[in-house]
N, C-alpha and C. Protein backbone atom coordinates (compact mmCIF):
# COMPACT_ATOMS: atom_id res chain seq x y z
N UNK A 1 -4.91 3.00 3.28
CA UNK A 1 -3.63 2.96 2.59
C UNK A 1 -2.83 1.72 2.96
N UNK A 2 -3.14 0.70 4.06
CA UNK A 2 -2.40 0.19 4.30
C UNK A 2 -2.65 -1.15 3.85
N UNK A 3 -4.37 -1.14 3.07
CA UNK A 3 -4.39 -1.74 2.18
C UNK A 3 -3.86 -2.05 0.82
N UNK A 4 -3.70 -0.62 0.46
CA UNK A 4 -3.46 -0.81 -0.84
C UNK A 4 -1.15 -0.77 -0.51
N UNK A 5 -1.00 -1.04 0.53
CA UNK A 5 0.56 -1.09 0.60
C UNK A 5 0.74 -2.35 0.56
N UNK A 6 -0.17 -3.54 1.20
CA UNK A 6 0.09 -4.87 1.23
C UNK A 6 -0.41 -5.19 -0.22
N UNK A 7 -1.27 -4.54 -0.69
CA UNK A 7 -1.76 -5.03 -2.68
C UNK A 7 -0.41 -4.66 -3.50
N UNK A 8 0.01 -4.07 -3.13
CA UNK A 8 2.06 -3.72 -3.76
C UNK A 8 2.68 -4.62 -3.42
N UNK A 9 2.35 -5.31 -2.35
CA UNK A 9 4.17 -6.14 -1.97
C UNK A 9 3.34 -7.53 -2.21
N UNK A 10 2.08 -7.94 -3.24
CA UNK A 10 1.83 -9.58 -3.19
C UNK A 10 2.74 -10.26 -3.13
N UNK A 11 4.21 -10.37 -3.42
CA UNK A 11 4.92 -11.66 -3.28
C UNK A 11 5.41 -11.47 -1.89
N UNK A 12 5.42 -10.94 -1.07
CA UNK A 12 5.94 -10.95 0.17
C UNK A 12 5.90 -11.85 0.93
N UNK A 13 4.74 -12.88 0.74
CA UNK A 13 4.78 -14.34 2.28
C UNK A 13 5.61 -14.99 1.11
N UNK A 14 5.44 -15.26 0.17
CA UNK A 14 6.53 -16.25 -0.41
C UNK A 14 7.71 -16.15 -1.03
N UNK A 15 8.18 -14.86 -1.71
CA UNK A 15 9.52 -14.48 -1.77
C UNK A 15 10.41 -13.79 -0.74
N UNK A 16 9.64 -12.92 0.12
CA UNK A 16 10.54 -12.00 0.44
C UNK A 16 11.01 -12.54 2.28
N UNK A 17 9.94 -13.56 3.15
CA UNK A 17 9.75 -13.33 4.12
C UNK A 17 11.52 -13.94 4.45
N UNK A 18 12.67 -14.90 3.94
CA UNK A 18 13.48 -14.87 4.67
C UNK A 18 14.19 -14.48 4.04
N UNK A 19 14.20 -13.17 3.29
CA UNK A 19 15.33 -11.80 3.12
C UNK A 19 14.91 -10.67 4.10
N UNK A 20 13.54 -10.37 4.36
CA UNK A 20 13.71 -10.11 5.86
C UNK A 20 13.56 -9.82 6.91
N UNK A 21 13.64 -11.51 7.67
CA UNK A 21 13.89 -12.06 8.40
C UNK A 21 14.90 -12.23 9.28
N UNK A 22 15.94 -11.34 10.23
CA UNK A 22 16.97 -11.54 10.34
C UNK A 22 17.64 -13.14 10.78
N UNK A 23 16.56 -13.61 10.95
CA UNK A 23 16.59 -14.76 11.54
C UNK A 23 17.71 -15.50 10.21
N UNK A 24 17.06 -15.66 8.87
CA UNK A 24 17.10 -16.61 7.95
C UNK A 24 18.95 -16.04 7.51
N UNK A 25 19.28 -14.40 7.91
CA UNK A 25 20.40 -14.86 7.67
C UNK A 25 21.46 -15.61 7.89
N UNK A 26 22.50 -15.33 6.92
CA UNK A 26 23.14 -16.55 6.97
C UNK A 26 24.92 -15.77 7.57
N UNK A 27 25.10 -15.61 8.68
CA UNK A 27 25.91 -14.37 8.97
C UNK A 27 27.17 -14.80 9.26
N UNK A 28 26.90 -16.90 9.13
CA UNK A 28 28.18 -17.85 9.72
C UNK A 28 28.80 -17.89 8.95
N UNK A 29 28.57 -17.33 7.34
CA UNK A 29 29.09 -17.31 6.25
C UNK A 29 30.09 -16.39 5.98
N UNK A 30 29.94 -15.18 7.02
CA UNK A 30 30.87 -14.25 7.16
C UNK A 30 30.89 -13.13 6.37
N UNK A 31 29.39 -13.12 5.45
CA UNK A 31 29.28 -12.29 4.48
C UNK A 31 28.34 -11.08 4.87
N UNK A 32 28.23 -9.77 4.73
CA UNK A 32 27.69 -8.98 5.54
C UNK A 32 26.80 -8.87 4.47
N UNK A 33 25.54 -8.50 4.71
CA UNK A 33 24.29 -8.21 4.21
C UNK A 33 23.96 -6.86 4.20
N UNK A 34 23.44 -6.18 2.86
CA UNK A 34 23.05 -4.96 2.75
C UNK A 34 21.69 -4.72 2.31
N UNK A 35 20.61 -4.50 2.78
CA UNK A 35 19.03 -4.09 2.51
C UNK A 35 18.31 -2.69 2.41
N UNK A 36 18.02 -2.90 1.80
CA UNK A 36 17.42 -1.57 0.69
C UNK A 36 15.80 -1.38 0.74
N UNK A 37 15.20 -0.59 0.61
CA UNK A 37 14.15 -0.15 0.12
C UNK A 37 14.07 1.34 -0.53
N UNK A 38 13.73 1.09 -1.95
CA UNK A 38 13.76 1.96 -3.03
C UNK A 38 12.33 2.73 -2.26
N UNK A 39 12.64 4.37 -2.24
CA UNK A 39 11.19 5.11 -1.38
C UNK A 39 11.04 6.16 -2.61
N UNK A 40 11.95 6.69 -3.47
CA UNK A 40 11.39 7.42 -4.06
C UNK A 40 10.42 7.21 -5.70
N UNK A 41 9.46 8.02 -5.96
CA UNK A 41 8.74 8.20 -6.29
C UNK A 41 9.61 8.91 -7.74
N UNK A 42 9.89 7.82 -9.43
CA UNK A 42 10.43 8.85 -10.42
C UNK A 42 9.23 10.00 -10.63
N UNK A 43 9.69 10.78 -10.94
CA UNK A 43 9.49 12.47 -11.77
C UNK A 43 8.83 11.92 -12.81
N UNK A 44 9.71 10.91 -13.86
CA UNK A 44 9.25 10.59 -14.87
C UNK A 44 7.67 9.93 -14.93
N UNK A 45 7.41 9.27 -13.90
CA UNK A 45 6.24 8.08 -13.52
C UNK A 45 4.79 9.13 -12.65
N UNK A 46 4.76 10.21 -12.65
CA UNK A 46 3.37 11.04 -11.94
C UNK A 46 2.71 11.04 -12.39
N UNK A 47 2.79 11.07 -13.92
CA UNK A 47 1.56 10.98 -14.20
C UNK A 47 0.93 9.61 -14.81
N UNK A 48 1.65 8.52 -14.42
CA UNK A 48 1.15 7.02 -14.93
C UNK A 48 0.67 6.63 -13.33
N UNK A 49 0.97 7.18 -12.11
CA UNK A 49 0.43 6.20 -11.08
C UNK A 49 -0.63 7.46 -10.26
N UNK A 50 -1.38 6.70 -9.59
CA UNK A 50 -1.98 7.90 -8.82
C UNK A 50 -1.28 8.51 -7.41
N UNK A 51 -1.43 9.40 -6.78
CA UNK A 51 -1.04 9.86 -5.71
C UNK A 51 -0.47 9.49 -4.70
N UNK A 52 -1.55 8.41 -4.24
CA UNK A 52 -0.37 7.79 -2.99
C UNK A 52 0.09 6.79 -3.50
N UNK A 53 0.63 6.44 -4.62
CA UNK A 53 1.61 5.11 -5.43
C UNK A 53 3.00 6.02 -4.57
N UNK A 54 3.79 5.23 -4.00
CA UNK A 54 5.36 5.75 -4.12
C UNK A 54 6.13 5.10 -4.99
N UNK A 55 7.00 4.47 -4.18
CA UNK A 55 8.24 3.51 -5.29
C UNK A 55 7.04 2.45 -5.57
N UNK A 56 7.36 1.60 -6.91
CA UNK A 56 6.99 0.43 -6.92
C UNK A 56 8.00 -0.42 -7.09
N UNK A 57 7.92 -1.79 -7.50
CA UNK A 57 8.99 -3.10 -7.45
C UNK A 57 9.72 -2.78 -8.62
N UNK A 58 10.52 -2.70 -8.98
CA UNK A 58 11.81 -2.67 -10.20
C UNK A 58 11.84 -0.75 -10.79
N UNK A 59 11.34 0.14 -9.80
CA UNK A 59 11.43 1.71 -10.06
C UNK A 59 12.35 2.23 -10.10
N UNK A 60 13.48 1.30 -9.07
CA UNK A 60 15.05 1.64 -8.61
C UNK A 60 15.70 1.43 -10.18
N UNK A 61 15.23 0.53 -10.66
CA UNK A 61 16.64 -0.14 -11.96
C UNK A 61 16.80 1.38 -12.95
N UNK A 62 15.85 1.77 -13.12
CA UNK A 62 16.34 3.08 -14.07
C UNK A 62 17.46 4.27 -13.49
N UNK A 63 17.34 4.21 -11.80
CA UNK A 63 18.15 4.44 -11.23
C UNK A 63 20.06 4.14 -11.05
N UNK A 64 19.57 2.94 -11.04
CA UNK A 64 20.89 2.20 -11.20
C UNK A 64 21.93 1.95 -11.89
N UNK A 65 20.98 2.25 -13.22
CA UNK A 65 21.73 1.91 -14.78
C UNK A 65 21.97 3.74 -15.24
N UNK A 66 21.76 3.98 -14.31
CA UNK A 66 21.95 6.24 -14.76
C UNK A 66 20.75 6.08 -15.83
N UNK A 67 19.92 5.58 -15.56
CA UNK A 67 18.85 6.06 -16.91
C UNK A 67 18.85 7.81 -17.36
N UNK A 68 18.70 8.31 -16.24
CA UNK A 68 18.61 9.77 -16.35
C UNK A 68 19.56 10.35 -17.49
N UNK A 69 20.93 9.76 -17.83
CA UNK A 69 21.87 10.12 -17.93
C UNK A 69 21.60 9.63 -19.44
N UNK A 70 20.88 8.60 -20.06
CA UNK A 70 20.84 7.99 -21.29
C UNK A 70 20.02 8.99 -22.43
N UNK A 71 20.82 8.95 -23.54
CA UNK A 71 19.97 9.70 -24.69
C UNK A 71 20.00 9.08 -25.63
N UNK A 72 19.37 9.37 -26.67
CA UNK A 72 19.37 9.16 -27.92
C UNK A 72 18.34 7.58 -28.00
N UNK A 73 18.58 6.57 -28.86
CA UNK A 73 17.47 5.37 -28.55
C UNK A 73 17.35 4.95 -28.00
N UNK A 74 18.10 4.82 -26.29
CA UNK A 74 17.82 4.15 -25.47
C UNK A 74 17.60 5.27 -24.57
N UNK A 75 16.86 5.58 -23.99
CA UNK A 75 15.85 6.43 -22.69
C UNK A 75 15.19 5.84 -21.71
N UNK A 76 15.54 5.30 -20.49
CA UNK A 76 14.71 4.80 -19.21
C UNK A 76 14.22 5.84 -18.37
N UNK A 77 14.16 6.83 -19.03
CA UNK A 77 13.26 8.14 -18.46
C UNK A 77 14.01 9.25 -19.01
N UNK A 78 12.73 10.29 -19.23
CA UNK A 78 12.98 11.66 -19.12
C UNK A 78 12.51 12.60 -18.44
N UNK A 79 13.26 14.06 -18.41
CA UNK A 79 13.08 14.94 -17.26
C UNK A 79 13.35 14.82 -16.01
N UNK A 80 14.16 14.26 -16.05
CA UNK A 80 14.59 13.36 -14.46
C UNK A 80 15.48 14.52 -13.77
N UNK A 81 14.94 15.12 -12.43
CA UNK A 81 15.17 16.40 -11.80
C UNK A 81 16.95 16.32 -11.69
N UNK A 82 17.27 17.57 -10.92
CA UNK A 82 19.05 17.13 -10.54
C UNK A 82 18.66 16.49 -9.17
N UNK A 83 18.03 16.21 -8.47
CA UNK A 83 17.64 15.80 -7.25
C UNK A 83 18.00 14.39 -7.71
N UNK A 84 17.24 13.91 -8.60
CA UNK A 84 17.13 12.45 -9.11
C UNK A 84 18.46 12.51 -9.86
N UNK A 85 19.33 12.87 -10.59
CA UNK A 85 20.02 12.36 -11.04
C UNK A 85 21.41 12.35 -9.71
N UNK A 86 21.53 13.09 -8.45
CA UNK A 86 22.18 12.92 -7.57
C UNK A 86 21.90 11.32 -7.19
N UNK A 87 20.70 11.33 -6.64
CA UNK A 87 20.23 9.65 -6.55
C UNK A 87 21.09 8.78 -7.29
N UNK A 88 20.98 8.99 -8.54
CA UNK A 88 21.22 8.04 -9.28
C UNK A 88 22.80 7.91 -9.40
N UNK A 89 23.26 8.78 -9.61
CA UNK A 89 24.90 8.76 -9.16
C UNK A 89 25.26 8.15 -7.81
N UNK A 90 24.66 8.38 -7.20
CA UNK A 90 24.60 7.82 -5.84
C UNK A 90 24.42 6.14 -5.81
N UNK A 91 23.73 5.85 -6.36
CA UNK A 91 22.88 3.91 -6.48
C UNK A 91 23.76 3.68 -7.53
N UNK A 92 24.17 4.25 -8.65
CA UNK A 92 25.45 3.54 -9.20
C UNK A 92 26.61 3.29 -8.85
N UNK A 93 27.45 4.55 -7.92
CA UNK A 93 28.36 4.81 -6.59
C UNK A 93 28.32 2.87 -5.92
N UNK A 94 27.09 3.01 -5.08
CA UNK A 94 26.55 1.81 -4.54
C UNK A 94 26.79 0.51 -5.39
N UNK A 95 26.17 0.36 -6.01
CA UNK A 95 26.16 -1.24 -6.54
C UNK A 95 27.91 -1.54 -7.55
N UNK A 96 28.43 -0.36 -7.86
CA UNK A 96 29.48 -0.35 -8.74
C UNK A 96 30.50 -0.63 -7.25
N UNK A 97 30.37 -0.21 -6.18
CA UNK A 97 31.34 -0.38 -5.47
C UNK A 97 30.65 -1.57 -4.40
N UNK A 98 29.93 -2.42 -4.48
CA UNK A 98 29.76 -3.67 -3.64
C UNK A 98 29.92 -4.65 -4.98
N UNK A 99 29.20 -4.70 -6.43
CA UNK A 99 30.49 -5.74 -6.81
C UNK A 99 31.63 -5.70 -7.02
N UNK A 100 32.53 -4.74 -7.24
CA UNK A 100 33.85 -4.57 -6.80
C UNK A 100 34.41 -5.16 -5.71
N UNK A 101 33.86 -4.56 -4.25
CA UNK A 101 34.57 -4.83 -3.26
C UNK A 101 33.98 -6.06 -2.47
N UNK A 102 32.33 -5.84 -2.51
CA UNK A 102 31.31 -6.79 -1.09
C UNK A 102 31.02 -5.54 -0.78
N UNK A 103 31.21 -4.61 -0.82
CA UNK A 103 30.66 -3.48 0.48
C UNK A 103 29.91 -1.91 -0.61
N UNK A 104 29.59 -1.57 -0.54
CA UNK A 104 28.73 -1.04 -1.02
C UNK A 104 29.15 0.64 -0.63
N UNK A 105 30.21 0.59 0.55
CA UNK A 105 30.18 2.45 0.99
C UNK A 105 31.27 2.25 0.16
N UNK A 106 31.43 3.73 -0.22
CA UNK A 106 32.72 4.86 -0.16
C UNK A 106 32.80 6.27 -0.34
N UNK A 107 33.44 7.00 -0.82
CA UNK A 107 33.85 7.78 -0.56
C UNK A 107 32.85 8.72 -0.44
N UNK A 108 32.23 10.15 0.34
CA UNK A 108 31.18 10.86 -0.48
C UNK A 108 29.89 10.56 -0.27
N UNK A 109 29.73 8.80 -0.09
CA UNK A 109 28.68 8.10 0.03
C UNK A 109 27.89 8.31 1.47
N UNK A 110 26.67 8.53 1.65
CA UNK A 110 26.48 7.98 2.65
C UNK A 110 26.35 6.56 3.55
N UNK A 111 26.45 6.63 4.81
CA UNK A 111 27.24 5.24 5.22
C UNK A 111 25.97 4.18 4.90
N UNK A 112 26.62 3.20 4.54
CA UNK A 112 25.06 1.65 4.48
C UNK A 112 25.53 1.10 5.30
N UNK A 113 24.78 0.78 6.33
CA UNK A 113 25.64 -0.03 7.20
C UNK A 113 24.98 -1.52 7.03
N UNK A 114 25.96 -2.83 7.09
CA UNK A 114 25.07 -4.04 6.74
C UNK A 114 24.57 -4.44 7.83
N UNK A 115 23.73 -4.95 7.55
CA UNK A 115 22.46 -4.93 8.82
C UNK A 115 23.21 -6.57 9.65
N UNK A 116 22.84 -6.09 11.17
CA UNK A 116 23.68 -6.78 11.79
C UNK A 116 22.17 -6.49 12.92
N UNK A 117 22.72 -6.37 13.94
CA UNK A 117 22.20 -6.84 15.69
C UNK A 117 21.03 -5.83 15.53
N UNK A 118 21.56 -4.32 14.52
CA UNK A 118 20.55 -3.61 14.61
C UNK A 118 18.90 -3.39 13.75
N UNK A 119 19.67 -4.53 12.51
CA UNK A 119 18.79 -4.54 11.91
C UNK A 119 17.90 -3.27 11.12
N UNK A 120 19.16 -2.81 10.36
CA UNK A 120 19.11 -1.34 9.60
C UNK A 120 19.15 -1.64 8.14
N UNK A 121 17.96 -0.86 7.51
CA UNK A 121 18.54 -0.80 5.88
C UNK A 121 18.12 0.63 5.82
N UNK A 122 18.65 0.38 4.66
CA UNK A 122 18.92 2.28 3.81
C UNK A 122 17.17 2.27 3.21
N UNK A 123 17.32 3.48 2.88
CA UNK A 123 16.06 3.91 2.64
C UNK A 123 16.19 5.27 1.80
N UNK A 124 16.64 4.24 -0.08
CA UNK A 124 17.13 4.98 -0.82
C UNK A 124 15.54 6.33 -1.26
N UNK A 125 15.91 7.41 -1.45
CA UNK A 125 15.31 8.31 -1.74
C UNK A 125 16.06 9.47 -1.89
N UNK A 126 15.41 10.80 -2.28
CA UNK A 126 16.27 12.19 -2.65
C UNK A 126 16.67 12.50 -1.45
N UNK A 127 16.58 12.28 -0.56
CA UNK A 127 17.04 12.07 1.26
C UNK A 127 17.37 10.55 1.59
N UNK A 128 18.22 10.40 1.54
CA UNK A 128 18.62 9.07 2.14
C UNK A 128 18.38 9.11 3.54
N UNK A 129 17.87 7.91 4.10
CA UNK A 129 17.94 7.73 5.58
C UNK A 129 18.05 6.04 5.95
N UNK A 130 18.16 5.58 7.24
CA UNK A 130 18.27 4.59 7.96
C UNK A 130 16.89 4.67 7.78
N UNK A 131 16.55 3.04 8.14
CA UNK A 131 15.25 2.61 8.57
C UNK A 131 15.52 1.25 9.37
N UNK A 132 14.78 0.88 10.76
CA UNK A 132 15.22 -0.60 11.13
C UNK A 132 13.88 -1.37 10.91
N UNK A 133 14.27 -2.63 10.58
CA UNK A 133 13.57 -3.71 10.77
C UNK A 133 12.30 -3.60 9.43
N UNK A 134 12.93 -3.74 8.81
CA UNK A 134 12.64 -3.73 7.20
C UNK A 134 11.10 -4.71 7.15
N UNK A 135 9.89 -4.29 6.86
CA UNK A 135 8.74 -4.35 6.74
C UNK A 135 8.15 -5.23 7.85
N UNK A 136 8.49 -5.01 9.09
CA UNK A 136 7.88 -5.58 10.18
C UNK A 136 6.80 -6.31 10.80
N UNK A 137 5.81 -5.34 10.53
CA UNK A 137 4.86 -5.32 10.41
C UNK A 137 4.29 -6.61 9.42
N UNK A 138 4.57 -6.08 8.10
CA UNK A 138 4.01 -7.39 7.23
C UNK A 138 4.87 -8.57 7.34
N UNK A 139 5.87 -8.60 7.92
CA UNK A 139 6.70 -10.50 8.53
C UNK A 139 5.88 -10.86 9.65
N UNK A 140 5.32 -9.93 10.63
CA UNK A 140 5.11 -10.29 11.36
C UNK A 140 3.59 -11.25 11.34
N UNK A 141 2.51 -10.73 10.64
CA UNK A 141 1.41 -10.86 9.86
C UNK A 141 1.87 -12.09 9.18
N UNK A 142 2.56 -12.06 8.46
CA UNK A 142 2.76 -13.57 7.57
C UNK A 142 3.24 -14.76 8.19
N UNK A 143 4.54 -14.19 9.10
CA UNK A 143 5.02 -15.33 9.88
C UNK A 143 4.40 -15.72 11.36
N UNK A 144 3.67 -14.68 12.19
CA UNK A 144 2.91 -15.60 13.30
C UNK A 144 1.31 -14.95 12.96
N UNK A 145 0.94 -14.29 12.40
CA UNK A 145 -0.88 -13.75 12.81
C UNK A 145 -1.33 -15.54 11.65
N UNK A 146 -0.98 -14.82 10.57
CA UNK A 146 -1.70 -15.40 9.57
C UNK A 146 -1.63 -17.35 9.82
N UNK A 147 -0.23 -17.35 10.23
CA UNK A 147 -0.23 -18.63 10.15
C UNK A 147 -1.19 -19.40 11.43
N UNK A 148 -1.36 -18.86 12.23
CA UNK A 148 -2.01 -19.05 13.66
C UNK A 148 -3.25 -18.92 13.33
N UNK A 149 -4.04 -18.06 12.86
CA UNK A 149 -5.37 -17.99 12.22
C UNK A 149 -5.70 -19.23 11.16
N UNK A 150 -4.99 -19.23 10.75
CA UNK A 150 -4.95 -20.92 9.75
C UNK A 150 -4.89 -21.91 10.32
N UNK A 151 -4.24 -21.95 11.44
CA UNK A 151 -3.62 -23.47 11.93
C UNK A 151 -5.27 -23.72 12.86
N UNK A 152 -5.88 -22.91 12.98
CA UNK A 152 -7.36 -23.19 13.92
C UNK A 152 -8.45 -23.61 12.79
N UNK A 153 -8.49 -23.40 11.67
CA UNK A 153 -8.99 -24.08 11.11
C UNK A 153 -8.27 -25.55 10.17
N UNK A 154 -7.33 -25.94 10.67
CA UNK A 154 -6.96 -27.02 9.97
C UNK A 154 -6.40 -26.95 8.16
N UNK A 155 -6.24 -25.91 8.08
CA UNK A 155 -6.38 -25.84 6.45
C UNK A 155 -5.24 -24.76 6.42
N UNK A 156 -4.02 -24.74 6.89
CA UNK A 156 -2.75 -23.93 6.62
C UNK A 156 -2.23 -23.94 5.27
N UNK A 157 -2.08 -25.50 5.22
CA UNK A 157 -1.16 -25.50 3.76
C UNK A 157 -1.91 -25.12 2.64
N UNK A 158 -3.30 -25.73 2.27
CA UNK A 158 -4.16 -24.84 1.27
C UNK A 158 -3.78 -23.86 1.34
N UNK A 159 -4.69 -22.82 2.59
CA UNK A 159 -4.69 -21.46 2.18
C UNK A 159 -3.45 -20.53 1.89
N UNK A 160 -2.09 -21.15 2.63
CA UNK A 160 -0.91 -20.75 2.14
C UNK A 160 -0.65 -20.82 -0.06
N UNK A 161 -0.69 -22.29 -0.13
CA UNK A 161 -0.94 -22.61 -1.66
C UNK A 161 -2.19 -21.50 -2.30
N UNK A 162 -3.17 -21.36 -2.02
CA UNK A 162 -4.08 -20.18 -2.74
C UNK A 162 -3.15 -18.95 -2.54
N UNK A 163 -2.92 -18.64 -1.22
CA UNK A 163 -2.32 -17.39 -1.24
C UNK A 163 -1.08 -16.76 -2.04
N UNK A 164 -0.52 -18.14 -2.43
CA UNK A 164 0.60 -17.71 -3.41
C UNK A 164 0.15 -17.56 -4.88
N UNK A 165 -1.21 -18.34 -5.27
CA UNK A 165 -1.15 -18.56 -6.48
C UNK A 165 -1.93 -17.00 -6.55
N UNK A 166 -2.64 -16.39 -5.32
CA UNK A 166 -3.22 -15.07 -5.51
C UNK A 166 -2.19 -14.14 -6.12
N UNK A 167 -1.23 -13.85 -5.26
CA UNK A 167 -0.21 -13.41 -5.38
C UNK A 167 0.43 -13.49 -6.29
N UNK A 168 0.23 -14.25 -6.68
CA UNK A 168 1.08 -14.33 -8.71
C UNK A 168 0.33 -13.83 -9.38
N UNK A 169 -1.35 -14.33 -9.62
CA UNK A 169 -2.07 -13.70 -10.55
C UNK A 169 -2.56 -12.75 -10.87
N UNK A 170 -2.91 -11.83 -9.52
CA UNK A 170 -3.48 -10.86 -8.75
C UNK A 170 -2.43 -9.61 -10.13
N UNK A 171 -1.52 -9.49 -10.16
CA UNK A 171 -0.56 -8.38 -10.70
C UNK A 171 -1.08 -8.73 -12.05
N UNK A 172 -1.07 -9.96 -12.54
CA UNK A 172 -1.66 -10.34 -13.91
C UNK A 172 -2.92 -9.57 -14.27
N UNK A 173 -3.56 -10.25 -13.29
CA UNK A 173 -5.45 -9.39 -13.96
C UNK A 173 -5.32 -8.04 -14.01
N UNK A 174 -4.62 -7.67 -12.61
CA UNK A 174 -4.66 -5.73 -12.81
C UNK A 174 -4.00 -5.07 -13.59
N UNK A 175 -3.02 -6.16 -14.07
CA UNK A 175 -1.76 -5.12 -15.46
C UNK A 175 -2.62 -4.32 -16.42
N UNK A 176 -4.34 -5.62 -16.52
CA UNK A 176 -4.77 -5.05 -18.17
C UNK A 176 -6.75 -4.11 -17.42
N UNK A 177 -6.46 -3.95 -16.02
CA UNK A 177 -7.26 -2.56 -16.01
C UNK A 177 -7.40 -1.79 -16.41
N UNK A 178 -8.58 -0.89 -16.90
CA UNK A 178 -8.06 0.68 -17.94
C UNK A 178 -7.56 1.62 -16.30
């Protein structure tokens, strides 16, 4: 499984590694940072992915926009449990009140705290929870294993350059699998 978790996140050495990174923030700016990982699994989507699929990349947006809540010609899902539509009141709550304010809590809400010394993001699902140090494991792999395994054969920047262009295409070829 922990194969097929790194075949989900292909853009990760090249988009994601300094969002996070606590290093790369930028905290002199005075702006507090809030990080997320979408964990639940839509109602609507069981029977398009197999079993151990959870969230995938853009699963949250139907969330966000109250899809649940939409009828008539526009539908970003149906049958969406009351579990899920709490969620979703919830992640609109969220993003409606950080562009408003910068900050993302209020009232009702559970707390987000912006990730600081502790290095906490939310860990949106029908249970919200804390999580620290947001995909660890795979920064750690990208930013010292992989690059160190490369640098002994002389050939870093290639295999970095293949690895991105994998990573782009890789989602391409598998879109049109039966």
């Amino acid at each position: 499984t922990r194969w097929t978790e790194m075949q989900g996140q292909p853009l990760l050495p090249p988009a994601c590694m300094p969002a996070t990174n606590p290093s790369y923030l930028s905290t002199d700016a005075g702006a507090p940072v809030y990080f997320y990982e979408f964990q639940h699994r839509p109602q609507c989507l069981k029977d398009k992915k197999p079993p151990f699929v959870k969230a995938d990349h853009t699963d949250e947006i139907c969330f966000v926009f109250g899809g649940a809540f939409l009828k008539g010609d526009i539908v970003m899902f149906e049958g969406a449990t009351e579990e899920e539509k709490r969620l979703s009141r919830n992640m609109m709550r969220y993003w409606a009140n950080f562009a408003l304010t910068g900050n993302p809590n209020g009232e009702g809400l559970p707390l987000w705290p912006a990730d600081g010394q502790t290095e906490e993001y939310l860990q949106l699902d029908l249970n919200m929870s804390m999580g620290q140090r947001l995909k660890e494991l795979e920064l750690e792999f990208w930013t010292d294993t992989f690059p160190l395994m490369m640098s002994s054969s002389g050939t870093l920047l290639a295999s970095l350059s293949f690895l991105t262009f994998l990573s782009l295409l890789l989602p391409f070829i598998f879109s049109f699998a039966p």
